[in-house]
C-alpha atoms as a PDB file:
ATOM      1  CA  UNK A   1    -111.194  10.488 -68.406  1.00  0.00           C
ATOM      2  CA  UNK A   2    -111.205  13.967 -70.109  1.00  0.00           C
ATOM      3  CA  UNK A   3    -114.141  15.133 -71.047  1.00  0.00           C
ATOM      4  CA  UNK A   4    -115.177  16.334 -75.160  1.00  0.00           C
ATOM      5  CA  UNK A   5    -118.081  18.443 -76.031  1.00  0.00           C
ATOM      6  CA  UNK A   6    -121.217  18.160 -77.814  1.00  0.00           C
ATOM      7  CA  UNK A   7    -122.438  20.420 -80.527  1.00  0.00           C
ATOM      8  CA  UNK A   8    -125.997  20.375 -81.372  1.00  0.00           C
ATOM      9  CA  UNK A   9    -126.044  21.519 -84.891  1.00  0.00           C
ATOM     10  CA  UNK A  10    -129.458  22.511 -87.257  1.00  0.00           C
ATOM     11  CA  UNK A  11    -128.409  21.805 -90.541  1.00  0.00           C
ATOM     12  CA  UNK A  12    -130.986  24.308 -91.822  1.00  0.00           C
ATOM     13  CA  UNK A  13    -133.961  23.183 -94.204  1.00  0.00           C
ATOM     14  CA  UNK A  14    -131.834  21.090 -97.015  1.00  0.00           C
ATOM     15  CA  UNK A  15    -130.416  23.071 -99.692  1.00  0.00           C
ATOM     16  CA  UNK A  16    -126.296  23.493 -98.658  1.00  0.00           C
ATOM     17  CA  UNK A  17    -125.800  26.862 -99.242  1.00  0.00           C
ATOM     18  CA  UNK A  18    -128.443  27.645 -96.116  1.00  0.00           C
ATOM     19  CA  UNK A  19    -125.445  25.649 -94.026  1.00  0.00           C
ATOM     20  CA  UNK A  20    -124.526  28.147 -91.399  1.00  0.00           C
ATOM     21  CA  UNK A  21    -120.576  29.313 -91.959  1.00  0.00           C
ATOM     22  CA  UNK A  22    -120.835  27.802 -87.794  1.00  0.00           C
ATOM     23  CA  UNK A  23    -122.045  24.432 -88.567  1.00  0.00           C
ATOM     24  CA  UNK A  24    -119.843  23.821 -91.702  1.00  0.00           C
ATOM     25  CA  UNK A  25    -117.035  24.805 -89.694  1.00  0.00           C
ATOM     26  CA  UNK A  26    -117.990  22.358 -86.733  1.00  0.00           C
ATOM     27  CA  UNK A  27    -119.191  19.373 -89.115  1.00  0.00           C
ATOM     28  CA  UNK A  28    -115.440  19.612 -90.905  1.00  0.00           C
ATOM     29  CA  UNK A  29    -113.742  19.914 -87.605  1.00  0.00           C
ATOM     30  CA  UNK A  30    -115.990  17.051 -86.055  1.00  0.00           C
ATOM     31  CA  UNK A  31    -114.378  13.645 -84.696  1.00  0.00           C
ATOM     32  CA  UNK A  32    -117.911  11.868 -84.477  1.00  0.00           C
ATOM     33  CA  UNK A  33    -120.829  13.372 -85.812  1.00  0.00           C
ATOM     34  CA  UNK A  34    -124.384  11.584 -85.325  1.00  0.00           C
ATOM     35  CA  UNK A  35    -126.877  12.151 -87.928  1.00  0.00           C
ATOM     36  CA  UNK A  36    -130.377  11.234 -89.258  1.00  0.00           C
ATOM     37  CA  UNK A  37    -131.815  11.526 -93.070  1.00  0.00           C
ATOM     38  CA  UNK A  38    -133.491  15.071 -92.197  1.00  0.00           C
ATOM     39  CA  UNK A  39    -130.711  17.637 -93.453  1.00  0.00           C
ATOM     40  CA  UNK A  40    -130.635  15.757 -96.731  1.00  0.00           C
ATOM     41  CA  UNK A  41    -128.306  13.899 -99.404  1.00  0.00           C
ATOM     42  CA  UNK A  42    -126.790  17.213-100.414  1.00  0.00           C
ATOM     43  CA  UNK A  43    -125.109  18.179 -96.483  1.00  0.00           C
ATOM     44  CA  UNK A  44    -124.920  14.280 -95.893  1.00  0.00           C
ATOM     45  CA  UNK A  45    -122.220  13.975 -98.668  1.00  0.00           C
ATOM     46  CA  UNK A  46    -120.378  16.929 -97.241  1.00  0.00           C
ATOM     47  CA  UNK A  47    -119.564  14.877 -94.143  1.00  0.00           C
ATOM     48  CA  UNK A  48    -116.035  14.289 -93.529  1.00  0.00           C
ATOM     49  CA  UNK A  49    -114.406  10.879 -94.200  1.00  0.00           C
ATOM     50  CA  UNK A  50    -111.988  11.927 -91.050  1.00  0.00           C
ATOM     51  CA  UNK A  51    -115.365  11.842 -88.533  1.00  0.00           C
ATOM     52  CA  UNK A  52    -116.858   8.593 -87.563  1.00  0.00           C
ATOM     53  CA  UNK A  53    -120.635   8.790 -88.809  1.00  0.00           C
ATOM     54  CA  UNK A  54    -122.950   7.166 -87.102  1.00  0.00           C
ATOM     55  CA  UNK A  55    -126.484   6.656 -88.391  1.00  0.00           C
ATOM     56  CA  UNK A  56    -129.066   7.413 -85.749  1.00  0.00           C
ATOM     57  CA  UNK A  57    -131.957   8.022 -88.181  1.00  0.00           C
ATOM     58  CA  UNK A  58    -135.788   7.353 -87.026  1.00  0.00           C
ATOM     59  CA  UNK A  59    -137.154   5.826 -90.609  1.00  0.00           C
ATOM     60  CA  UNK A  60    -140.577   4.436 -90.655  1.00  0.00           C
ATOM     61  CA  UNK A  61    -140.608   1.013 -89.361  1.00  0.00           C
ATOM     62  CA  UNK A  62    -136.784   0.744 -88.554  1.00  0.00           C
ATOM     63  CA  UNK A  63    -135.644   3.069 -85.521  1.00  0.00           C
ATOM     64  CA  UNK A  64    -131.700   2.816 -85.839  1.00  0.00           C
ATOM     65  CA  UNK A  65    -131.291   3.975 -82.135  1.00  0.00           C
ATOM     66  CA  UNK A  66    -133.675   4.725 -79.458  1.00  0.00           C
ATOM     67  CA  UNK A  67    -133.548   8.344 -78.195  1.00  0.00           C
ATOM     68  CA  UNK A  68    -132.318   7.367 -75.135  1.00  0.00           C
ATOM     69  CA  UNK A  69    -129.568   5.144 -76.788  1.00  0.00           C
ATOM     70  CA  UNK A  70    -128.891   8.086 -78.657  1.00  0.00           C
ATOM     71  CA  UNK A  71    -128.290  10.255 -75.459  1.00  0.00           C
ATOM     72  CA  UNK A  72    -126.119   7.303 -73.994  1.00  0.00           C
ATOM     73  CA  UNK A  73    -124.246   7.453 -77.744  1.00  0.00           C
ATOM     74  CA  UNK A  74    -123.670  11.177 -77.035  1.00  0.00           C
ATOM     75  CA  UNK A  75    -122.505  11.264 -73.489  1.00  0.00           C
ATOM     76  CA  UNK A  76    -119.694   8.478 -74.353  1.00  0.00           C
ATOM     77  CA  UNK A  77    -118.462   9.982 -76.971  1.00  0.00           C
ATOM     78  CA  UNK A  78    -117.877  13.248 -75.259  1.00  0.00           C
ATOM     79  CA  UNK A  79    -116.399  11.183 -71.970  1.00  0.00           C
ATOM     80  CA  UNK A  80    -113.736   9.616 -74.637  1.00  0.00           C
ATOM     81  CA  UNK A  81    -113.082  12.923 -75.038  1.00  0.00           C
ATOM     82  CA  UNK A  82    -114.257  13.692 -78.302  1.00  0.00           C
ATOM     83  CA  UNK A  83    -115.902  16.798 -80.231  1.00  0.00           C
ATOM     84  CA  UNK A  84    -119.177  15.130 -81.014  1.00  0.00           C
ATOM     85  CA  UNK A  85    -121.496  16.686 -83.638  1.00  0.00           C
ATOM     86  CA  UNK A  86    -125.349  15.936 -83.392  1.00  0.00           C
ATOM     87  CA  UNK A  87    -126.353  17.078 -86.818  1.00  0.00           C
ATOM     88  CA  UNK A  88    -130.278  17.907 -87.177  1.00  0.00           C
ATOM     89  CA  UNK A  89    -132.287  19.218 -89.617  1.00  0.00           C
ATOM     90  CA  UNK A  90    -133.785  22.378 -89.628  1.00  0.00           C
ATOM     91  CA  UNK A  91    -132.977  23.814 -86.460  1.00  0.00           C
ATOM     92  CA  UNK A  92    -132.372  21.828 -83.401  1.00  0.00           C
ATOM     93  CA  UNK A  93    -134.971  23.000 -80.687  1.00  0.00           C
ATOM     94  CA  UNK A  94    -137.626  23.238 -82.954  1.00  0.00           C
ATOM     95  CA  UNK A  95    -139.573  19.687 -82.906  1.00  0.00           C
ATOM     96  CA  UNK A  96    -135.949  17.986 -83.171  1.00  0.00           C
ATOM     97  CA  UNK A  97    -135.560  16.662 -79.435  1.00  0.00           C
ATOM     98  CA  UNK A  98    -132.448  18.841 -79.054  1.00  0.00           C
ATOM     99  CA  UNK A  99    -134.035  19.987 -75.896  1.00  0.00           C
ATOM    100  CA  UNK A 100    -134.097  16.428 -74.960  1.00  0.00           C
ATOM    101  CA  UNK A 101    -130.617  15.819 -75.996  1.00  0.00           C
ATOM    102  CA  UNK A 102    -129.378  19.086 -74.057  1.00  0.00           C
ATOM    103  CA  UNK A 103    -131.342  18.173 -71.283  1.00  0.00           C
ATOM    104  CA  UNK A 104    -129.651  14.387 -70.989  1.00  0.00           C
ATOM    105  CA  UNK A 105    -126.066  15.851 -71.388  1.00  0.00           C
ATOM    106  CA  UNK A 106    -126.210  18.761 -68.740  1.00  0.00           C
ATOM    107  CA  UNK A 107    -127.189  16.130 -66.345  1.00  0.00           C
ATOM    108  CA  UNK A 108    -124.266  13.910 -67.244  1.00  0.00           C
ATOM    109  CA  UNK A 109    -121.902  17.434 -66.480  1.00  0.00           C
ATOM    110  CA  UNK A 110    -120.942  17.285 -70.380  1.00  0.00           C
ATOM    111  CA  UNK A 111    -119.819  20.436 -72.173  1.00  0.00           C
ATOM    112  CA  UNK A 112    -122.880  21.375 -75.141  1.00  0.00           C
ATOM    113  CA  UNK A 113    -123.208  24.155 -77.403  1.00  0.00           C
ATOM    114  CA  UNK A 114    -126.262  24.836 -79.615  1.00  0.00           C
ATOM    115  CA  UNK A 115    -125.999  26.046 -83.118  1.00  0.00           C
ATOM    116  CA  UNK A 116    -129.225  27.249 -84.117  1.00  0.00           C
ATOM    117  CA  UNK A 117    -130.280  26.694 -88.060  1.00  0.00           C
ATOM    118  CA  UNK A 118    -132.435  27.981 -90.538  1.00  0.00           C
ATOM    119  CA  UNK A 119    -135.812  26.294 -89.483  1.00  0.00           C
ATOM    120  CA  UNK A 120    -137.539  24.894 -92.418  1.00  0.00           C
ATOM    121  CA  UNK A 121    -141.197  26.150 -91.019  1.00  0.00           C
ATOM    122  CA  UNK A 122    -140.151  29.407 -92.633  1.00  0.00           C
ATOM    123  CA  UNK A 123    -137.439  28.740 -95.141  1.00  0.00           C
ATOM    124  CA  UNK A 124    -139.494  25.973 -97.056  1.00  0.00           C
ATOM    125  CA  UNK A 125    -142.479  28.158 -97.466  1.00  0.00           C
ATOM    126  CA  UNK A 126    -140.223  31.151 -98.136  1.00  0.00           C
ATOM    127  CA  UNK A 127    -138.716  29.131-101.260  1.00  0.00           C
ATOM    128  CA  UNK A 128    -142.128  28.015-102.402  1.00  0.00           C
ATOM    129  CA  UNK A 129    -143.099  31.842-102.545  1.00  0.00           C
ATOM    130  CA  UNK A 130    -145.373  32.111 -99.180  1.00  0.00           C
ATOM    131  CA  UNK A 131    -144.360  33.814 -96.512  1.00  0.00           C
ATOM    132  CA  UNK A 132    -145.568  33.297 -93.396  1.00  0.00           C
ATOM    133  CA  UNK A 133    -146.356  36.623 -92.525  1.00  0.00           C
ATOM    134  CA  UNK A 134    -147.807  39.255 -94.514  1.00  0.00           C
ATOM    135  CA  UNK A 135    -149.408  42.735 -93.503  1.00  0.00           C
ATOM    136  CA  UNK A 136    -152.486  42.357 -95.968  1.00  0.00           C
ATOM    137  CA  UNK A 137    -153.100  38.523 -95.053  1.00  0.00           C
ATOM    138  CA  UNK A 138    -151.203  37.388 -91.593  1.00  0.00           C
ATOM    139  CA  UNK A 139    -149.994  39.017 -88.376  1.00  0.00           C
ATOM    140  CA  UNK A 140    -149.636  35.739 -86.301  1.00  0.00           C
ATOM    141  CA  UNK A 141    -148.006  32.355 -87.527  1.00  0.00           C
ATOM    142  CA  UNK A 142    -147.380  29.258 -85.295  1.00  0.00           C
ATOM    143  CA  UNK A 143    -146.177  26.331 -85.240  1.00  0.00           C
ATOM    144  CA  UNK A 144    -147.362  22.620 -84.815  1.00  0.00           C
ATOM    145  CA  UNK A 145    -145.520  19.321 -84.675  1.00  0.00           C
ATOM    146  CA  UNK A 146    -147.204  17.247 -87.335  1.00  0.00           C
ATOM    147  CA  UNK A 147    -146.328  13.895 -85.086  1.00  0.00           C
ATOM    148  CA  UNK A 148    -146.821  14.216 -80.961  1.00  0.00           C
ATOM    149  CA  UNK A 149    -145.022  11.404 -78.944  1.00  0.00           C
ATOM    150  CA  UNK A 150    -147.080   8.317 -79.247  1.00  0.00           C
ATOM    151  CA  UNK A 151    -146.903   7.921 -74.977  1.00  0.00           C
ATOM    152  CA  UNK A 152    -149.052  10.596 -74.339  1.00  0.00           C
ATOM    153  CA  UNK A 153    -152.361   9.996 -73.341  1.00  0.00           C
ATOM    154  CA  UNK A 154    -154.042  12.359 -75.081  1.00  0.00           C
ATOM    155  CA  UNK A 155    -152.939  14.979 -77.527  1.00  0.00           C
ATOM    156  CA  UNK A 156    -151.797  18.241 -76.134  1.00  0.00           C
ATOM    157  CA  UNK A 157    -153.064  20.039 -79.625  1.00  0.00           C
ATOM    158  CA  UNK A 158    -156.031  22.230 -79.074  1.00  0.00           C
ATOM    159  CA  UNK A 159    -157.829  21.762 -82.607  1.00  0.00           C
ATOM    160  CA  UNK A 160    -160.819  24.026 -81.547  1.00  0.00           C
ATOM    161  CA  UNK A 161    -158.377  26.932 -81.186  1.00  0.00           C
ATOM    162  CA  UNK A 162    -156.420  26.202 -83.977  1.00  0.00           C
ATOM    163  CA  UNK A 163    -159.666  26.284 -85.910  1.00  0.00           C
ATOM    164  CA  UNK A 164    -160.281  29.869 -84.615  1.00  0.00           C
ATOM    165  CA  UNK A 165    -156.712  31.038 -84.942  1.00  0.00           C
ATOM    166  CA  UNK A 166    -156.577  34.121 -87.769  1.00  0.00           C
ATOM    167  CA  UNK A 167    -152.835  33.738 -88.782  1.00  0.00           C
ATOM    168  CA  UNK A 168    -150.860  31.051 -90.543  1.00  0.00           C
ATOM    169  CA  UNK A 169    -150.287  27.591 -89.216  1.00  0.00           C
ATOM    170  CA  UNK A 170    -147.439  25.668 -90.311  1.00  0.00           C
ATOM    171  CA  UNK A 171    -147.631  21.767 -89.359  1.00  0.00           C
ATOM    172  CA  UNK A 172    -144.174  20.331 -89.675  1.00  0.00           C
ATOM    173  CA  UNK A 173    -143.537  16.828 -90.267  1.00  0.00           C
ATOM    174  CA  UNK A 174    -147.419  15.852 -90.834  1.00  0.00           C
ATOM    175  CA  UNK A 175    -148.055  14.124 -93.774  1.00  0.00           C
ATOM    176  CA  UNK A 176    -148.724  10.787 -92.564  1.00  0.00           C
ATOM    177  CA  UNK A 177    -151.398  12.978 -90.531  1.00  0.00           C
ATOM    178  CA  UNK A 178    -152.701  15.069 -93.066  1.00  0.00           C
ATOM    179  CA  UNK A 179    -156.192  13.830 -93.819  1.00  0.00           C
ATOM    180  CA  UNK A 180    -156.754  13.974 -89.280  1.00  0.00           C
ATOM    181  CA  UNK A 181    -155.475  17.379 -88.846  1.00  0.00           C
ATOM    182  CA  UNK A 182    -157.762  18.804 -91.948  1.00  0.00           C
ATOM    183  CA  UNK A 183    -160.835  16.587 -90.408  1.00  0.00           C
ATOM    184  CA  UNK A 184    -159.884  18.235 -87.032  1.00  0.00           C
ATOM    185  CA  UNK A 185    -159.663  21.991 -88.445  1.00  0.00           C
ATOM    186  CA  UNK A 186    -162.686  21.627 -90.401  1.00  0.00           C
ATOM    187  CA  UNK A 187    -164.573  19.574 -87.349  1.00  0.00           C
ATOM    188  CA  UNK A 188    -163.981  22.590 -84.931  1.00  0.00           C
ATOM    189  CA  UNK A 189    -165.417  25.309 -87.084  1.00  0.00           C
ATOM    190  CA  UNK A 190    -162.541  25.756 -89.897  1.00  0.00           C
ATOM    191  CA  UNK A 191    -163.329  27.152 -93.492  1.00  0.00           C
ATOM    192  CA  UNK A 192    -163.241  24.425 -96.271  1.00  0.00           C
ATOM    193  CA  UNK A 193    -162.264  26.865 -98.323  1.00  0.00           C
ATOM    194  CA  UNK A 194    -159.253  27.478 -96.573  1.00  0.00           C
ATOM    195  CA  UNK A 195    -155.919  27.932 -98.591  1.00  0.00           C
ATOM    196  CA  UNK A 196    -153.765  25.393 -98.179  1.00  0.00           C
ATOM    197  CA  UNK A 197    -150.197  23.937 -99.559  1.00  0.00           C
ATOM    198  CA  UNK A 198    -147.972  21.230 -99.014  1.00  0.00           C
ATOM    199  CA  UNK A 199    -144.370  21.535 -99.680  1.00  0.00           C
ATOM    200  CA  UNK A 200    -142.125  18.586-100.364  1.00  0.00           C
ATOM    201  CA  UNK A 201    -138.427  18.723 -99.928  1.00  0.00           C
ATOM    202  CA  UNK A 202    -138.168  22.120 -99.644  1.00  0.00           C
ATOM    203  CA  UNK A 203    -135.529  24.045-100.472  1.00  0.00           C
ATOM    204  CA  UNK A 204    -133.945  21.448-102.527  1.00  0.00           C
ATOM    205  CA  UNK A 205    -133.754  20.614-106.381  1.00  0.00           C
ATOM    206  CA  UNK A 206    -136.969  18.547-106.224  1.00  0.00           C
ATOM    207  CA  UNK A 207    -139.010  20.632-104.344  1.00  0.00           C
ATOM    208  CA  UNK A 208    -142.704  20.179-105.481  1.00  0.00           C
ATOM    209  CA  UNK A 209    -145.598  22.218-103.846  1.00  0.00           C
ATOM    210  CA  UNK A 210    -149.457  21.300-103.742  1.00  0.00           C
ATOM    211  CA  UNK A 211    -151.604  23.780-103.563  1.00  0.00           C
ATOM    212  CA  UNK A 212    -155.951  23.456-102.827  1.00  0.00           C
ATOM    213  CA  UNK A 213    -157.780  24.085-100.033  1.00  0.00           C
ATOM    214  CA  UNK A 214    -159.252  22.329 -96.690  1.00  0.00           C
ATOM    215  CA  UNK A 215    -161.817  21.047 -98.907  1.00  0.00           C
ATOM    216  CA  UNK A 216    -159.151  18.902-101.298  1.00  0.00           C
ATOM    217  CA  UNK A 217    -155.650  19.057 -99.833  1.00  0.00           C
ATOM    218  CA  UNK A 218    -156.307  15.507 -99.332  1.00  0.00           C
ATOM    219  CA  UNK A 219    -157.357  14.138-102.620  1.00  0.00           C
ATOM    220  CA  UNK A 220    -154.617  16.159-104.488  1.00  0.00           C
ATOM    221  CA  UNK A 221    -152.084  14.844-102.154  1.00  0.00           C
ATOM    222  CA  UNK A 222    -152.979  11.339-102.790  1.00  0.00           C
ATOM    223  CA  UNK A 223    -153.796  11.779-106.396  1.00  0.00           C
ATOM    224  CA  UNK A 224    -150.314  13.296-106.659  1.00  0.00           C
ATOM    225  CA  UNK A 225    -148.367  10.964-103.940  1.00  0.00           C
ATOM    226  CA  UNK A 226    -147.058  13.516-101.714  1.00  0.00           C
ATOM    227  CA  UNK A 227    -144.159  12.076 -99.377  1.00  0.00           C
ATOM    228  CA  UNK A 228    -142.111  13.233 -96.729  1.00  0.00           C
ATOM    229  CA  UNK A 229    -140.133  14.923 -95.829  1.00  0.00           C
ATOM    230  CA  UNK A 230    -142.818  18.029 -95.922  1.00  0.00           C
ATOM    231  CA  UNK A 231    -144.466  21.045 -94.401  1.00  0.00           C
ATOM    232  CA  UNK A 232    -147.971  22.134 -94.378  1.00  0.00           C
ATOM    233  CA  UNK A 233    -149.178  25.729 -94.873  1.00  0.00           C
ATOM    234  CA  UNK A 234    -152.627  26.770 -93.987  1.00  0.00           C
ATOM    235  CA  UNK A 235    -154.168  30.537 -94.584  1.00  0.00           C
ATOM    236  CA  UNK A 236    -154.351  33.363 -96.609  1.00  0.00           C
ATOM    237  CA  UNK A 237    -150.812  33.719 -97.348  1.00  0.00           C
ATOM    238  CA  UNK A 238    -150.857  30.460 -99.656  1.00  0.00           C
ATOM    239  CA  UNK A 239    -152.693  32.815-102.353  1.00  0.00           C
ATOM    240  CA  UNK A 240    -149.479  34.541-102.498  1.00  0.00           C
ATOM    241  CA  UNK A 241    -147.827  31.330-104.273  1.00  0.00           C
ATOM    242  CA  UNK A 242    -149.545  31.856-107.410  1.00  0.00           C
ATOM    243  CA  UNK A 243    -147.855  35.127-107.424  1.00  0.00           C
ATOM    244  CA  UNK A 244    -144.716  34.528-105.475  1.00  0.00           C
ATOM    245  CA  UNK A 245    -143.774  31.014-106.445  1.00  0.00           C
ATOM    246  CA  UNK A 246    -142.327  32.297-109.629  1.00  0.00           C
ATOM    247  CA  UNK A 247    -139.528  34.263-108.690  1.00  0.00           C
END
């Protein structure tokens, strides 16, 4: 049987004019393209009625497709010979199993390409006026996965040097885990008074941002209902919001 390829495509943070001129081109050019709710209604309506479009979204409570059922999904598709689009949000090796994926097609011998997107753990806070970095406030930023794989036996997050660590930390995906990740900063040593913001659907027309600190993050999220999809911001540079979040 010939053999198709697979295109692992980031989708970039949400809002469609961050599409990569790549990824457009691949997603209109696609004859399957497997997706999940994380690039957004906007990109989502862009996708070709030509493609099939398979739904292979992890909501809460209703898992469409296993991982592994998605890597199966991939590696037939390509055997039939078909250009296969795996469309991700954000960008594709950054907490969005696309190592996984590549990892499960190699072995099968199947043709892959990665096309890298804007990651949202700078473009969100970017839109919301924070940068991540700033000479006066932040020389260091990392990044932390806001939900670990539920097999592991314990987590492989080191809170007590997270707690220590001078520069921003972006959390992505960690709302449902908001209230333990602030308990475990402040536990090992963090500053309540630590600025702090939460960004919902970033980059999009209904982008909201809550802004308080390690000692009320919490409250303000419930008191407002914060939802996913969103990214967490913690240091100095969230005081650049009130200044920043305007333009």
């Amino acid at each position: 049987m010939s053999k198709g390829k697979v295109y692992l495509v980031g989708s970039g943070p949400g809002d469609p004019e961050l599409l990569t001129i790549k990824a457009k081109r691949l997603i209109e050019s696609a004859d399957v393209i497997l997706y999940d709710q994380l690039p957004g209604e906007a990109i989502l309506s862009m996708l070709p009625d030509s493609a099939e479009k398979i739904d292979v979204g992890k909501y809460a409570g209703d898992h469409r497709l296993s991982q592994w059922q998605i890597n199966e999904l991939l590696v037939k598709r390509a055997r039939e010979g078909k250009i296969v689009v795996r469309l991700k949000g954000g960008d594709p090796y950054l907490f969005g199993r696309g190592g996984e994926e590549a990892q499960a097609l190699a072995r099968e011998g199947i043709k892959i390409e990665v096309v890298p997107g804007i990651t949202s753990a700078i473009a969100v806070p970017a839109y919301a006026g924070i940068p991540v970095t700033h000479r006066d406030y932040a020389s260091m930023v990392t990044f932390i996965t806001g939900h670990e794989d539920p097999t592991k036996e314990e987590t492989r997050l080191d809170w007590e040097l997270l707690a220590k660590f001078e520069g921003t930390l972006v959390i992505l995906m960690g709302v449902s885990m908001l209230e333990h990740n602030v308990k475990e900063l402040i536990k090992n040593g963090k500053s309540i008074d630590t600025p702090v913001a939460v960004i919902e659907k970033g980059t999009r027309p209904d982008q909201r941002v809550t802004v308080g600190t390690l000692a009320d993050i919490v409250g303000l999220c419930k008191q407002r209902k914060v939802g996913a999809p969103a990214i967490t911001v913690i240091g100095d540079v969230v005081k650049l919001h009130r200044e920043l979040g305007r333009i």
